[in-house]
C-alpha atoms as a PDB file:
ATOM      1  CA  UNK A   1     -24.334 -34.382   3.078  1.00  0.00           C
ATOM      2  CA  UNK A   2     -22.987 -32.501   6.392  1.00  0.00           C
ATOM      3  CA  UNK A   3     -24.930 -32.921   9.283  1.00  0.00           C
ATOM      4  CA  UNK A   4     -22.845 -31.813  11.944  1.00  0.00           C
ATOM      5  CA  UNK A   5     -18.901 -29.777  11.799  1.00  0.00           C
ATOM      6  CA  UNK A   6     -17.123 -33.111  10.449  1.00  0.00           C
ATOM      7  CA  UNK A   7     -19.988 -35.602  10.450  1.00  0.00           C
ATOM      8  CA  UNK A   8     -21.444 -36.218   6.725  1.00  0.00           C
ATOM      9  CA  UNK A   9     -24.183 -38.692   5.907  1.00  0.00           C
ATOM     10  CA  UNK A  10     -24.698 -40.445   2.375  1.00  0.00           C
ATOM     11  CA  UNK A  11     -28.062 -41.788   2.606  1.00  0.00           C
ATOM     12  CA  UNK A  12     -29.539 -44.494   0.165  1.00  0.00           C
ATOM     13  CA  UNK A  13     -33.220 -43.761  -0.489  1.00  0.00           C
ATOM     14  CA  UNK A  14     -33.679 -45.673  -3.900  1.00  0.00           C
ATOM     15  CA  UNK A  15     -36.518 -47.933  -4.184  1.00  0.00           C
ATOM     16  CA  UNK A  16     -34.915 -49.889  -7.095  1.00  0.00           C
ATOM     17  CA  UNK A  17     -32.031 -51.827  -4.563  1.00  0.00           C
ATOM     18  CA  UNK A  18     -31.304 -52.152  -1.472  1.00  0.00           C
ATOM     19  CA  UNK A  19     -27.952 -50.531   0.121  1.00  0.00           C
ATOM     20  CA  UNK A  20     -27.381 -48.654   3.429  1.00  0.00           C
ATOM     21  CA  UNK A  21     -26.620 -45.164   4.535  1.00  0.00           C
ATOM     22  CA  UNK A  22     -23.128 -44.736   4.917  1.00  0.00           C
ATOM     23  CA  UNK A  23     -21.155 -42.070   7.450  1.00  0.00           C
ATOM     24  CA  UNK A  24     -18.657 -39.962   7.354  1.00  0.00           C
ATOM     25  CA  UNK A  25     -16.205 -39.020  10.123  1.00  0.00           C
ATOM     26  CA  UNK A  26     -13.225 -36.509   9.361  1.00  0.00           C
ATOM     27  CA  UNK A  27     -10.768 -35.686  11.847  1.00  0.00           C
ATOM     28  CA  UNK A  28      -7.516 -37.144  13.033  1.00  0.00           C
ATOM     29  CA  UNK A  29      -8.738 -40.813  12.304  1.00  0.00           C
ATOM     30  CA  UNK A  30     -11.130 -39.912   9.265  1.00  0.00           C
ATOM     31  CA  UNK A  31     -13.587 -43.305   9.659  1.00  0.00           C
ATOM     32  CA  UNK A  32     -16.337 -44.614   7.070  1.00  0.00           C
ATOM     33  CA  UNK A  33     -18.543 -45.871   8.326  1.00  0.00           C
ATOM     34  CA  UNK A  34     -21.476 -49.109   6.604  1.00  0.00           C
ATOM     35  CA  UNK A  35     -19.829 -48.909   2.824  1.00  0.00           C
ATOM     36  CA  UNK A  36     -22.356 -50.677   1.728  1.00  0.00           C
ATOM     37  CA  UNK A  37     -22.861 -52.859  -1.255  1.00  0.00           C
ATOM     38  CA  UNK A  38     -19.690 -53.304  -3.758  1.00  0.00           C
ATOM     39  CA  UNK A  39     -21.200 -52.158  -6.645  1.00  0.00           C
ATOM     40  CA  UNK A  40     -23.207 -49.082  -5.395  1.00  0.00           C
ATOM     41  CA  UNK A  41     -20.078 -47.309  -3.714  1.00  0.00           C
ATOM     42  CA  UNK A  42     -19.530 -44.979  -6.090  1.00  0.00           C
ATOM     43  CA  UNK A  43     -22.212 -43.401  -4.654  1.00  0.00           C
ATOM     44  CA  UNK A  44     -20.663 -42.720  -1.848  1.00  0.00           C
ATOM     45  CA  UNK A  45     -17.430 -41.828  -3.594  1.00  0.00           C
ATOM     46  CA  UNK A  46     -19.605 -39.254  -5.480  1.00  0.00           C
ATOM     47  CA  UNK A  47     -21.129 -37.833  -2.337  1.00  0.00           C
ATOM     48  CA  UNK A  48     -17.811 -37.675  -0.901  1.00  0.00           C
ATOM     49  CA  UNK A  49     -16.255 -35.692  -3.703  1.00  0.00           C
ATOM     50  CA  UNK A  50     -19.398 -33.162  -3.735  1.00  0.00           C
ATOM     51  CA  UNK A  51     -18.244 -32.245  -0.334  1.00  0.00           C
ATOM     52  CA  UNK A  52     -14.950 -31.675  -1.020  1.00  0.00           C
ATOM     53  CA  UNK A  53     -13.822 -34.897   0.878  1.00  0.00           C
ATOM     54  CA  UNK A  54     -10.896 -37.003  -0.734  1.00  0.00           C
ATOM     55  CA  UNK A  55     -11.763 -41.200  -0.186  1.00  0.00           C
ATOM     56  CA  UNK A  56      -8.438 -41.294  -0.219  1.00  0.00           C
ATOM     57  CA  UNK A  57      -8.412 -39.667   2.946  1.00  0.00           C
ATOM     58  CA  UNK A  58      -9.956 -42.411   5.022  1.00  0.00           C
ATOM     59  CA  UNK A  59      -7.849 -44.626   7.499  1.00  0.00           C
ATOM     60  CA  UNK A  60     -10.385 -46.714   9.188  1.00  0.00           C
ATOM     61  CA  UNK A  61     -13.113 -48.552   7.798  1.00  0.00           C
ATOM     62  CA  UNK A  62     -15.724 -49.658  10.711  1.00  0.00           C
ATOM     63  CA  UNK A  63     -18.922 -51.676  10.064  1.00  0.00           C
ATOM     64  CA  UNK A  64     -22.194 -51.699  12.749  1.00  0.00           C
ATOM     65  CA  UNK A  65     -22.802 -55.601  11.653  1.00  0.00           C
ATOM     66  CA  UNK A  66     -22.038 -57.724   8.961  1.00  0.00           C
ATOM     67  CA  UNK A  67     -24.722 -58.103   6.353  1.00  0.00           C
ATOM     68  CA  UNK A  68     -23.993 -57.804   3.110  1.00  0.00           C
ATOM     69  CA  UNK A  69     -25.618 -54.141   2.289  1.00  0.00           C
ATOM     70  CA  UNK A  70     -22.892 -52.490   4.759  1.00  0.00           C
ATOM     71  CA  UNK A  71     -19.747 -54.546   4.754  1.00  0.00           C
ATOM     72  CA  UNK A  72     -19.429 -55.757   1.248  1.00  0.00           C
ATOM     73  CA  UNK A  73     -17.780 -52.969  -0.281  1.00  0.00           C
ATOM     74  CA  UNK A  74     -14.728 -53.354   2.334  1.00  0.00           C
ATOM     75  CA  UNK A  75     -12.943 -55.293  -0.035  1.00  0.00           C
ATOM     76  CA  UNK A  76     -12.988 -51.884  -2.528  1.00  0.00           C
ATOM     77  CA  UNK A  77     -10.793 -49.800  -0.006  1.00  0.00           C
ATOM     78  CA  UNK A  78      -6.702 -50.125  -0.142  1.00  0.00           C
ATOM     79  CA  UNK A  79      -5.710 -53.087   2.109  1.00  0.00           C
ATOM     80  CA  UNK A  80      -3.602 -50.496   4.148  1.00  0.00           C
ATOM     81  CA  UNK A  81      -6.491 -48.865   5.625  1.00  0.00           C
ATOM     82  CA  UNK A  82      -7.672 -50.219   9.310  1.00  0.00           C
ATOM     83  CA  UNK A  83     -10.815 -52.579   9.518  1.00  0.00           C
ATOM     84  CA  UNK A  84     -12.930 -52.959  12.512  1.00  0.00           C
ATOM     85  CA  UNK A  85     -16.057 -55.232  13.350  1.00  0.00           C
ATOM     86  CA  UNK A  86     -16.795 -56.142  16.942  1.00  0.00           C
ATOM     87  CA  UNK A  87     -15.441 -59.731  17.809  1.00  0.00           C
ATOM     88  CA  UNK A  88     -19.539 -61.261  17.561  1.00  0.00           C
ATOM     89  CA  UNK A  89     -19.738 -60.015  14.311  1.00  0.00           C
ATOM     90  CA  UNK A  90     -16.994 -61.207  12.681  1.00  0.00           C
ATOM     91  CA  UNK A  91     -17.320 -64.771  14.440  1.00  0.00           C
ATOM     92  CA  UNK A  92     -20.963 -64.513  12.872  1.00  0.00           C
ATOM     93  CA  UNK A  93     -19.673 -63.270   9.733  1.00  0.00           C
ATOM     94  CA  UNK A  94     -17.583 -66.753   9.322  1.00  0.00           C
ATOM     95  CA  UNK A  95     -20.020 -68.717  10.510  1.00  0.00           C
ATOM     96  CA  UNK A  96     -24.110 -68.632   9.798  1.00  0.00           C
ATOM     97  CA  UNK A  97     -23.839 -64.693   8.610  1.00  0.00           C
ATOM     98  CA  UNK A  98     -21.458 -66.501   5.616  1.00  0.00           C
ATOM     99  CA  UNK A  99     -24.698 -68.559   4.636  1.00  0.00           C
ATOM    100  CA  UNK A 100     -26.546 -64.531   4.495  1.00  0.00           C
ATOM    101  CA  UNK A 101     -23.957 -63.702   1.747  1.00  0.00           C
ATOM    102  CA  UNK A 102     -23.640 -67.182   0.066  1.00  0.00           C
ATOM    103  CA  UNK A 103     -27.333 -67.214  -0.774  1.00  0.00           C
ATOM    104  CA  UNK A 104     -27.955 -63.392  -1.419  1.00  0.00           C
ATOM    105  CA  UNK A 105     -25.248 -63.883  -4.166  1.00  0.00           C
ATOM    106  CA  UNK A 106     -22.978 -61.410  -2.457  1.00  0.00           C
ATOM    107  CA  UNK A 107     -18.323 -61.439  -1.572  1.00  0.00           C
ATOM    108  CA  UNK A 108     -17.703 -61.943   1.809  1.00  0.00           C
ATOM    109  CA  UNK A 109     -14.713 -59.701   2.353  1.00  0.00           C
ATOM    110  CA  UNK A 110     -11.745 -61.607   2.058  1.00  0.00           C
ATOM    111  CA  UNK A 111      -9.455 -58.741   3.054  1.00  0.00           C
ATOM    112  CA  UNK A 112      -8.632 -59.072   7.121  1.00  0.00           C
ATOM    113  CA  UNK A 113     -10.302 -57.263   9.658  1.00  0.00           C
ATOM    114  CA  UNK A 114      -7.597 -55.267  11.783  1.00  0.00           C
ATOM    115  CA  UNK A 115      -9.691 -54.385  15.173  1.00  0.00           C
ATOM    116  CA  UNK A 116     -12.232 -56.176  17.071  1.00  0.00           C
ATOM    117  CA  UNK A 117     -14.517 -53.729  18.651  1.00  0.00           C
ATOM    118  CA  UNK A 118     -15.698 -54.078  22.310  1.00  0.00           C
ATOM    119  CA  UNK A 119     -18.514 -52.432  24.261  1.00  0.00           C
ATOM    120  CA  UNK A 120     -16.418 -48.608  25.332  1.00  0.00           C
ATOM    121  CA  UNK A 121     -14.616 -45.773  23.746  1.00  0.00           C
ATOM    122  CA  UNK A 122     -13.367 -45.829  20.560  1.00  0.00           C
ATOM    123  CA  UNK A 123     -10.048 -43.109  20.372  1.00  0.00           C
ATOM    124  CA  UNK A 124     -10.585 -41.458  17.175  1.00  0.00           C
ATOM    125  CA  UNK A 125      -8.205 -38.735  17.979  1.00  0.00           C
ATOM    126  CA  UNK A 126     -10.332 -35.933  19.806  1.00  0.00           C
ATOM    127  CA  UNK A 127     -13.733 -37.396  18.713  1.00  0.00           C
ATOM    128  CA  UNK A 128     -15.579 -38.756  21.446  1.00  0.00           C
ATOM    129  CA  UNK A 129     -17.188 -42.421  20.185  1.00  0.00           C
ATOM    130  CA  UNK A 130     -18.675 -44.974  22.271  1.00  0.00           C
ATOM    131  CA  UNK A 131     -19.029 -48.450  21.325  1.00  0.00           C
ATOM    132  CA  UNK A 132     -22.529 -50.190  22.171  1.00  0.00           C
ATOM    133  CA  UNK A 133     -23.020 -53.929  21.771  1.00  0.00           C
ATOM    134  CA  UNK A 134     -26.513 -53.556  21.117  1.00  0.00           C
ATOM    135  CA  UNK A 135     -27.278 -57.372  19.573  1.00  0.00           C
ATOM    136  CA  UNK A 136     -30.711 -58.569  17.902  1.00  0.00           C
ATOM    137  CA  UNK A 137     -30.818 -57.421  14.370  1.00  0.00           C
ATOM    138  CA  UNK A 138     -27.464 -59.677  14.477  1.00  0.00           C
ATOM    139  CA  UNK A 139     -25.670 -61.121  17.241  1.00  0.00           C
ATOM    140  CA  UNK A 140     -22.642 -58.993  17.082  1.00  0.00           C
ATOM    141  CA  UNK A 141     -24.434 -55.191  15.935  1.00  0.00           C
ATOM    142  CA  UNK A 142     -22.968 -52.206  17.510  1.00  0.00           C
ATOM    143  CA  UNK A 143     -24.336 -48.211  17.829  1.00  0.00           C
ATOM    144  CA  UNK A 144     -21.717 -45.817  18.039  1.00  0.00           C
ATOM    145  CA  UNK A 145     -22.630 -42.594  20.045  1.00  0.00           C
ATOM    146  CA  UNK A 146     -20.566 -39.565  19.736  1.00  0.00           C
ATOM    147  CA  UNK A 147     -21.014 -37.958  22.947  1.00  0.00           C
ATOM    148  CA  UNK A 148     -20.059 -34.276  22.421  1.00  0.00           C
ATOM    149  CA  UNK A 149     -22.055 -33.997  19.498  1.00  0.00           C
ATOM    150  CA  UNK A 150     -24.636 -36.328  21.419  1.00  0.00           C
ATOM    151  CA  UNK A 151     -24.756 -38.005  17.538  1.00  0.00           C
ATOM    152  CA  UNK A 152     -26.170 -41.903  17.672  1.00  0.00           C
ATOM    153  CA  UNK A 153     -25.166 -44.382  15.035  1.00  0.00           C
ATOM    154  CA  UNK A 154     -27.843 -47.404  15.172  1.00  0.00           C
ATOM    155  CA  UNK A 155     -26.757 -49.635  12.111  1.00  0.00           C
ATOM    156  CA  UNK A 156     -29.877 -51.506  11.217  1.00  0.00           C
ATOM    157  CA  UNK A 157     -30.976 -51.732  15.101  1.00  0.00           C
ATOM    158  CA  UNK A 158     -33.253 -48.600  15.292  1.00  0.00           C
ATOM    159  CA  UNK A 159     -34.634 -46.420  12.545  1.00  0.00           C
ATOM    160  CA  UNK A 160     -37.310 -43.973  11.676  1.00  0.00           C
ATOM    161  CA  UNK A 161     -40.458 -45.657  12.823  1.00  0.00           C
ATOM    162  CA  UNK A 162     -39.044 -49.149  12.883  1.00  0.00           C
ATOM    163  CA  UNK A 163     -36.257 -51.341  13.696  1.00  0.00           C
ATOM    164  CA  UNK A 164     -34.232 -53.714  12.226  1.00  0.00           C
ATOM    165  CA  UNK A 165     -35.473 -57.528  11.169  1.00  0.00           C
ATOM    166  CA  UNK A 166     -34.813 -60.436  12.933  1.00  0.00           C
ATOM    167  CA  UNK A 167     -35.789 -62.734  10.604  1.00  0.00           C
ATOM    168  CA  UNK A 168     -32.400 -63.567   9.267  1.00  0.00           C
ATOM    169  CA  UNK A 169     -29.685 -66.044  10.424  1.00  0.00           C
ATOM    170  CA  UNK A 170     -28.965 -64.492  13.986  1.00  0.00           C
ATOM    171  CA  UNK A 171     -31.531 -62.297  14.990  1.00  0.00           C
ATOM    172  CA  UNK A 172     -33.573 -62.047  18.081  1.00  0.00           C
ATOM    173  CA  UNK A 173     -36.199 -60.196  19.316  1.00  0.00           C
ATOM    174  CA  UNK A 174     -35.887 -60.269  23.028  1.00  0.00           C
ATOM    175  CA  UNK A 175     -32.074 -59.138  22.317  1.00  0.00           C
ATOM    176  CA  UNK A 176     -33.176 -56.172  20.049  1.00  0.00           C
ATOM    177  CA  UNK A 177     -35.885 -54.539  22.231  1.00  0.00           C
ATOM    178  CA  UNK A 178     -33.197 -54.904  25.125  1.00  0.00           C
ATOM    179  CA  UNK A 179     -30.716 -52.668  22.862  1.00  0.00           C
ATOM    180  CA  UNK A 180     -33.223 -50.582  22.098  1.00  0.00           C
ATOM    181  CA  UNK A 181     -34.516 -49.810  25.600  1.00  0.00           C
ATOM    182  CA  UNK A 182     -30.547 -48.953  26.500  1.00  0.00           C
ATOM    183  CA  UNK A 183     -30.562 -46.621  23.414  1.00  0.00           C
ATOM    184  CA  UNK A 184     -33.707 -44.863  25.062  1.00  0.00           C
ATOM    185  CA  UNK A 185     -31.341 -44.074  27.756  1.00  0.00           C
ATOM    186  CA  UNK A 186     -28.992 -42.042  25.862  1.00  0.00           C
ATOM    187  CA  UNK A 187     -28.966 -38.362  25.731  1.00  0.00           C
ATOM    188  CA  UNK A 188     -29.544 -38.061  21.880  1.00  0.00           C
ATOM    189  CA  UNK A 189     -30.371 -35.277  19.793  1.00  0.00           C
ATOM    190  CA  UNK A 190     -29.085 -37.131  16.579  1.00  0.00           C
ATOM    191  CA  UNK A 191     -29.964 -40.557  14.924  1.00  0.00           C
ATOM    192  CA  UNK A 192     -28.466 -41.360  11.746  1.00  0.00           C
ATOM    193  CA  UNK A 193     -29.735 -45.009  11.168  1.00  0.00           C
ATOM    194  CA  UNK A 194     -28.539 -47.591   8.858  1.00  0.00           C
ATOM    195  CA  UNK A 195     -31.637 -46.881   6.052  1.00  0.00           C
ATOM    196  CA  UNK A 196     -33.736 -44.488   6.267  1.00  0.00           C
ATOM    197  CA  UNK A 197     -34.283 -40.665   7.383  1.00  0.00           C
ATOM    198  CA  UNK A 198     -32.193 -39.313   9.540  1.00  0.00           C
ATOM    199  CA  UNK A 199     -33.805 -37.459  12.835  1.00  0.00           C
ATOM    200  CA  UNK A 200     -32.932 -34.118  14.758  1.00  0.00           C
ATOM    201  CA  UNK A 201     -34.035 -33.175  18.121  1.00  0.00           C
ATOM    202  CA  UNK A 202     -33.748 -34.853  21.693  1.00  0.00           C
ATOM    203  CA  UNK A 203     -38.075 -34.958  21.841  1.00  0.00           C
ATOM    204  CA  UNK A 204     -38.174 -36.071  18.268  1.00  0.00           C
ATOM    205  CA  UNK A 205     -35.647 -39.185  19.284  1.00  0.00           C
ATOM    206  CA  UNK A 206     -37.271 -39.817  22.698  1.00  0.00           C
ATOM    207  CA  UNK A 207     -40.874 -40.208  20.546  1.00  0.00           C
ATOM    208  CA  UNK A 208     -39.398 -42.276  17.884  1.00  0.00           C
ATOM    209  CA  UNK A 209     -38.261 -44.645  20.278  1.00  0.00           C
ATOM    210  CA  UNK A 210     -41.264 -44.721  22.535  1.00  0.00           C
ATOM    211  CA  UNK A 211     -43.545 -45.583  19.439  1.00  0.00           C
ATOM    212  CA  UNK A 212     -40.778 -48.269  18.339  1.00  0.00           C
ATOM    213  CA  UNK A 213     -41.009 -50.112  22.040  1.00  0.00           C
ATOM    214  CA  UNK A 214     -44.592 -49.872  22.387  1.00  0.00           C
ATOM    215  CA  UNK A 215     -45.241 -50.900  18.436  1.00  0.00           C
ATOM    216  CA  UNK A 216     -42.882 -53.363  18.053  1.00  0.00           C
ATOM    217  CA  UNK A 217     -42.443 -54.680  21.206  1.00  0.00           C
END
């Protein structure tokens, strides 16, 4: 689904499992974005293909944090294409993030990570993309934030009415509604989160995460 020139979105909205949405980004680095689970890619494949986008085509693969329902289907891409997870993440991913996968009954991705993401910009050709380290759903999570198309990424740290769960090995509160007062900051008239709908319009965004800091928080 296109949601801006060179920005597509394959959202998951089944009831039946659980799985992510996952992003597109074409240009001179074309970058997927949260895979997802293994077993569900193909429908992202599918999506892909419906909008005339070879998967073939993608050189970097780049996950907001490393839960199982947006990393796990690294391990279906061609070990020639470029990994990246920010440097918390994957030290959480090999330590008490493994015990998320072990017990969930999920792979960890055994092929290696190439880049370790830190807080700045991300060079993905002419695209625009800052890194956030916005921890709290996870210890290492990251938003990415396009800043021409004014486009935020928020993984599993802000959706559509809510935000993501700390409950899990590695989260914290405190740290989440810290991230998500710096997202508040940002001049956004996109948020594609990591489940759920997608929302359009800098007053729409600025509500949605006024009613997430004052209900959550």
């Amino acid at each position: 689904m296109r949601v801006l020139d060179g920005i597509y979105v394959y959202p998951w909205f089944s009831f039946e499992e659980n799985n992510c949405n996952t992003i597109f980004i074409d240009g001179d680095v074309p970058t997927l974005i949260d895979p997802g689970h293994a077993h569900l890619l193909r429908h992202v494949i599918e999506g892909m293909q419906e909008d005339g986008i070879e998967p073939r085509s993608v050189r970097l693969l780049l996950c907001t944090h490393a839960h199982p329902d947006h990393v796990e289907a690294f391990d279906n891409f061609d070990e020639t294409i470029l990994r990246a997870i920010s440097k918390e993440e994957f030290a959480y991913l090999n330590g008490e993030g493994r015990d998320l996968f072990l017990a969930s009954g999920n792979e960890i991705p055994k092929k290696a990570f190439h880049l370790f993401l830190k807080e700045g910009r991300l060079n993905l050709g002419k695209r625009k993309v800052r890194i956030l380290a916005t921890p709290g759903h996870s210890p290492g999570s990251i938003c990415l934030y396009l800043e021409e198309e004014k486009v935020l990424i928020s993984g599993d740290t802000v959706f559509y009415m809510g935000v993501g769960r700390v409950d899990l090995p590695g989260g914290d509160l405190d740290s989440l509604r810290r991230s998500i007062e710096r997202l508040s900051k940002l001049p956004a008239e996109y948020l594609i989160p990591g489940h759920g709908e997608l929302l359009k319009g800098k007053k729409t965004l600025e509500k949605n995460l006024s009613l997430v800091l004052r209900e959550f928080f």
